[in-house]
Protein backbone atom coordinates (compact mmCIF):
# COMPACT_ATOMS: atom_id res chain seq x y z
CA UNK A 1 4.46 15.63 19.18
CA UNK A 2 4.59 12.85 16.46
CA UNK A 3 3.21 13.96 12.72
CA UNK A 4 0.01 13.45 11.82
CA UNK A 5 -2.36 14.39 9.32
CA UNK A 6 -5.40 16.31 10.37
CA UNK A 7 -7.52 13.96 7.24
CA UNK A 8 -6.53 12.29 5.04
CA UNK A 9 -4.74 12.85 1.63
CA UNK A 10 -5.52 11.17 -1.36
CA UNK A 11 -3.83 10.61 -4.55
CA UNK A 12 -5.48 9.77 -8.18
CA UNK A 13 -2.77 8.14 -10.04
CA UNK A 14 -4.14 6.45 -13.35
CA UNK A 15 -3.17 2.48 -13.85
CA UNK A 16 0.03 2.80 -15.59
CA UNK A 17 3.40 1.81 -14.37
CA UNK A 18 5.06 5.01 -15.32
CA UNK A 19 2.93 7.01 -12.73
CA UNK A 20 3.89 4.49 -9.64
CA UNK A 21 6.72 7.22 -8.81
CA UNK A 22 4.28 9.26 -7.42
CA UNK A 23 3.18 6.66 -4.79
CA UNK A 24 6.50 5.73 -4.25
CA UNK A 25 7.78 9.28 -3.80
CA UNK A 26 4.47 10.11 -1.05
CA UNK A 27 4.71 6.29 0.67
CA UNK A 28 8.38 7.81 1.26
CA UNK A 29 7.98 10.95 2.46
CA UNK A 30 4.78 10.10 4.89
CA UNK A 31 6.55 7.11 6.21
CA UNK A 32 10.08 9.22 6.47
CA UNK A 33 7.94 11.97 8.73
CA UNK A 34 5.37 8.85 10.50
CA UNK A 35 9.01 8.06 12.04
CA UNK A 36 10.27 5.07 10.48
CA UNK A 37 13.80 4.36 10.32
CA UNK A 38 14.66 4.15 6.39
CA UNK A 39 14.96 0.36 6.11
CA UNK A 40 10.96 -0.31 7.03
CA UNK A 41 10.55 3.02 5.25
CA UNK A 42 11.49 1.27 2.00
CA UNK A 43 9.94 -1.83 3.15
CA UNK A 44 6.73 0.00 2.73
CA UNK A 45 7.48 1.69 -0.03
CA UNK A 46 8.42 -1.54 -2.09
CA UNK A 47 5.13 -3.04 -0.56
CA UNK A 48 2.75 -0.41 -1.69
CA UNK A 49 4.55 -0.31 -4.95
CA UNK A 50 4.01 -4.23 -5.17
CA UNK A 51 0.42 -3.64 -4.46
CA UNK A 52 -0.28 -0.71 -7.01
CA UNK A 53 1.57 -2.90 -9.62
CA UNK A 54 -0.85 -6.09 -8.43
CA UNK A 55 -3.81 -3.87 -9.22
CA UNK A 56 -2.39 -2.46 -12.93
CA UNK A 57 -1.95 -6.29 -13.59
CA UNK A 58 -4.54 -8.16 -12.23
CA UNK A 59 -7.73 -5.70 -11.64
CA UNK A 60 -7.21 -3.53 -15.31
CA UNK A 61 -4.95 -6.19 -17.43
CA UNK A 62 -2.38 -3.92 -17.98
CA UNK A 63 -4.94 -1.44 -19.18
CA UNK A 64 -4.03 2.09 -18.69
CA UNK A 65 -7.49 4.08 -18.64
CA UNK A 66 -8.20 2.53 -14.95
CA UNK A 67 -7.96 4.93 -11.89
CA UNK A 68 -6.20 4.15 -8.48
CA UNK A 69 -6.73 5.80 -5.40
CA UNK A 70 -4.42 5.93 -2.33
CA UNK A 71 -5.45 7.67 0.89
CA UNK A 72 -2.93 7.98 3.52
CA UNK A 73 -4.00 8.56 6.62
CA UNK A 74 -1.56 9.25 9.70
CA UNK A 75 -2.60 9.46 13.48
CA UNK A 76 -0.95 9.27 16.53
CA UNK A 77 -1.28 5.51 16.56
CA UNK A 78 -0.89 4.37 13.25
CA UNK A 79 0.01 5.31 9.43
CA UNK A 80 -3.17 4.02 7.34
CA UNK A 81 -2.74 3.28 3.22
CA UNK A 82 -5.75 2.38 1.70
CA UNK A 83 -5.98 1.48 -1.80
CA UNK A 84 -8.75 2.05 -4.20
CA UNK A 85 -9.50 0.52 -7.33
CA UNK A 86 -12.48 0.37 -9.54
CA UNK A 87 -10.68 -3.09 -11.69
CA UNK A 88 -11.84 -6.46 -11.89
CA UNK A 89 -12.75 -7.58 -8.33
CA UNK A 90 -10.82 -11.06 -6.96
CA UNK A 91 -11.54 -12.86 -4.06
CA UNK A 92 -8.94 -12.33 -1.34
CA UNK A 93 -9.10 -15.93 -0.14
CA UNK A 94 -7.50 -17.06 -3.22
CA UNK A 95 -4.41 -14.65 -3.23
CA UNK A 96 -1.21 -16.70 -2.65
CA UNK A 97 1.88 -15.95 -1.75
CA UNK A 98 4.65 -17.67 -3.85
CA UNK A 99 6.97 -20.22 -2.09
CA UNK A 100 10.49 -18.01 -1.59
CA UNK A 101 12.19 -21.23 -2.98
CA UNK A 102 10.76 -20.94 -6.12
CA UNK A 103 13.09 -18.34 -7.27
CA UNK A 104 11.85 -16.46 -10.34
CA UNK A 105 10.18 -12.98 -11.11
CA UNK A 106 7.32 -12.10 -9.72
CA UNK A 107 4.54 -13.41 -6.73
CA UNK A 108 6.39 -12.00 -4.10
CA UNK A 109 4.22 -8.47 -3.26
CA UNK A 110 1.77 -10.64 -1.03
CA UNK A 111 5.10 -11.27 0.79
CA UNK A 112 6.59 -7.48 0.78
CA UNK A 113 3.10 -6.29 2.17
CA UNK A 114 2.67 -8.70 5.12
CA UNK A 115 6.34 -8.14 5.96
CA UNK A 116 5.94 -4.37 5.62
CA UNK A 117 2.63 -3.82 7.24
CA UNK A 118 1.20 -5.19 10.44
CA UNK A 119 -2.02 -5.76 9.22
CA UNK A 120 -3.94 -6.09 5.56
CA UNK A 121 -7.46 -6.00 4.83
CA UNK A 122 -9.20 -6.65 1.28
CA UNK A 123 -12.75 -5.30 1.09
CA UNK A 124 -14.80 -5.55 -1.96
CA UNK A 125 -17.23 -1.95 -1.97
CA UNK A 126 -20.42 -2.57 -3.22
CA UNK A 127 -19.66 -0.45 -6.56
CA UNK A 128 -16.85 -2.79 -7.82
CA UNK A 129 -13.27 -3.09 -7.64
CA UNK A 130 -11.16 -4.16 -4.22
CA UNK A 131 -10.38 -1.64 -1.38
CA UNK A 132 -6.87 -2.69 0.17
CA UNK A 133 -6.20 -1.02 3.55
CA UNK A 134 -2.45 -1.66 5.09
CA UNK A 135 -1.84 -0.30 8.50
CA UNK A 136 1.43 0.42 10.11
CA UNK A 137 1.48 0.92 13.98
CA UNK A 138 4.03 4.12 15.03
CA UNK A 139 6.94 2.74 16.43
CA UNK A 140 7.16 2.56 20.24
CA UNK A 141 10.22 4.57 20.78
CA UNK A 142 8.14 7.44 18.79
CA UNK A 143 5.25 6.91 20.59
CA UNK A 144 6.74 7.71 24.21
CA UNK A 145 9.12 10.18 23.06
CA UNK A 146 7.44 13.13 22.74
C-alpha cells in the first residue's frame, strides 16, 4: 500500500531564510516515503526551497515578521505542496523564467519548480497574499506495485 497521509500537515515557518531547513528537511522526508527515487526527491526539494525563498524576497522584501504556510498533502495519486503566504500579492502572468544562457545568480526557481513538479497553480485568496499549489503525480512503478 503506497503512503499517504490521512489530511494534511501543515507547517508555519516565519519568512526568514534561516528557517527554510525545516521545509527542506519535511519536502525530503514526504517525498523520500511518496516513493521518489532521491534525484526527483531533491528536485523537489530544491524547487520548494526556490519557491519559499521567492516568497521571503518578493511577497515580504526580505522582511522577517511574515508567515508562510506549507500543507503537504499525500494520496494515493499524487503528493500535493501548497504554499501560503499573506506578502505582497503579484500577478502570475508576469513571472518569468530567466533564459538558462544568461548565466548568473538567481531567476532560475520558476525553472526548478516546473521541472520538479508536474503541474503549478498561483491563486490569489481573497484575504491577500498568493496561494502556490505544486502537485507531483506517484510514480507508475509505485502505483501498480502494491
Amino acid at each position: 500500500m503506497p503512503f499517504t497521509l490521512q489530511s494534511p500537515v501543515m507547517l508555519e515557518i516565519p519568512a526568514d531564510p534561516a528557517c527554510l531547513f525545516i521545509v527542506r528537511a519535511a519536502v525530503g522526508k514526504i517525498a523520500e516515503k511518496f516513493g521518489l527515487h532521491s534525484k526527483e526527491e531533491r528536485r523537489c526539494v530544491l524547487a520548494v526551497d526556490e519557491a519559499c525563498a521567492n516568497v521571503i524576497r518578493h511577497a515580504y522584501g526580505n522582511v522577517p515578521s511574515g508567515r508562510i504556510i506549507v500543507t503537504f498533502d499525500v494520496s494515493a495519486e499524487n503528493l500535493e505542496i501548497r504554499i501560503r503566504d499573506f506578502g505582497q500579492a503579484s500577478d502570475p502572468a508576469t513571472f518569468k523564467p530567466r533564459d538558462l544562457a544568461d548565466v548568473r545568480p538567481g531567476g532560475l526557481g520558476l525553472h526548478f519548480m516546473r521541472s520538479a513538479f508536474d503541474e503549478l497553480r498561483y491563486e490569489s485568496p481573497p484575504d491577500g497574499g498568493t496561494l502556490l499549489t505544486m502537485v507531483k503525480f506517484r510514480p507508475k512503478e509505485e502505483a501498480f506495485s502494491h
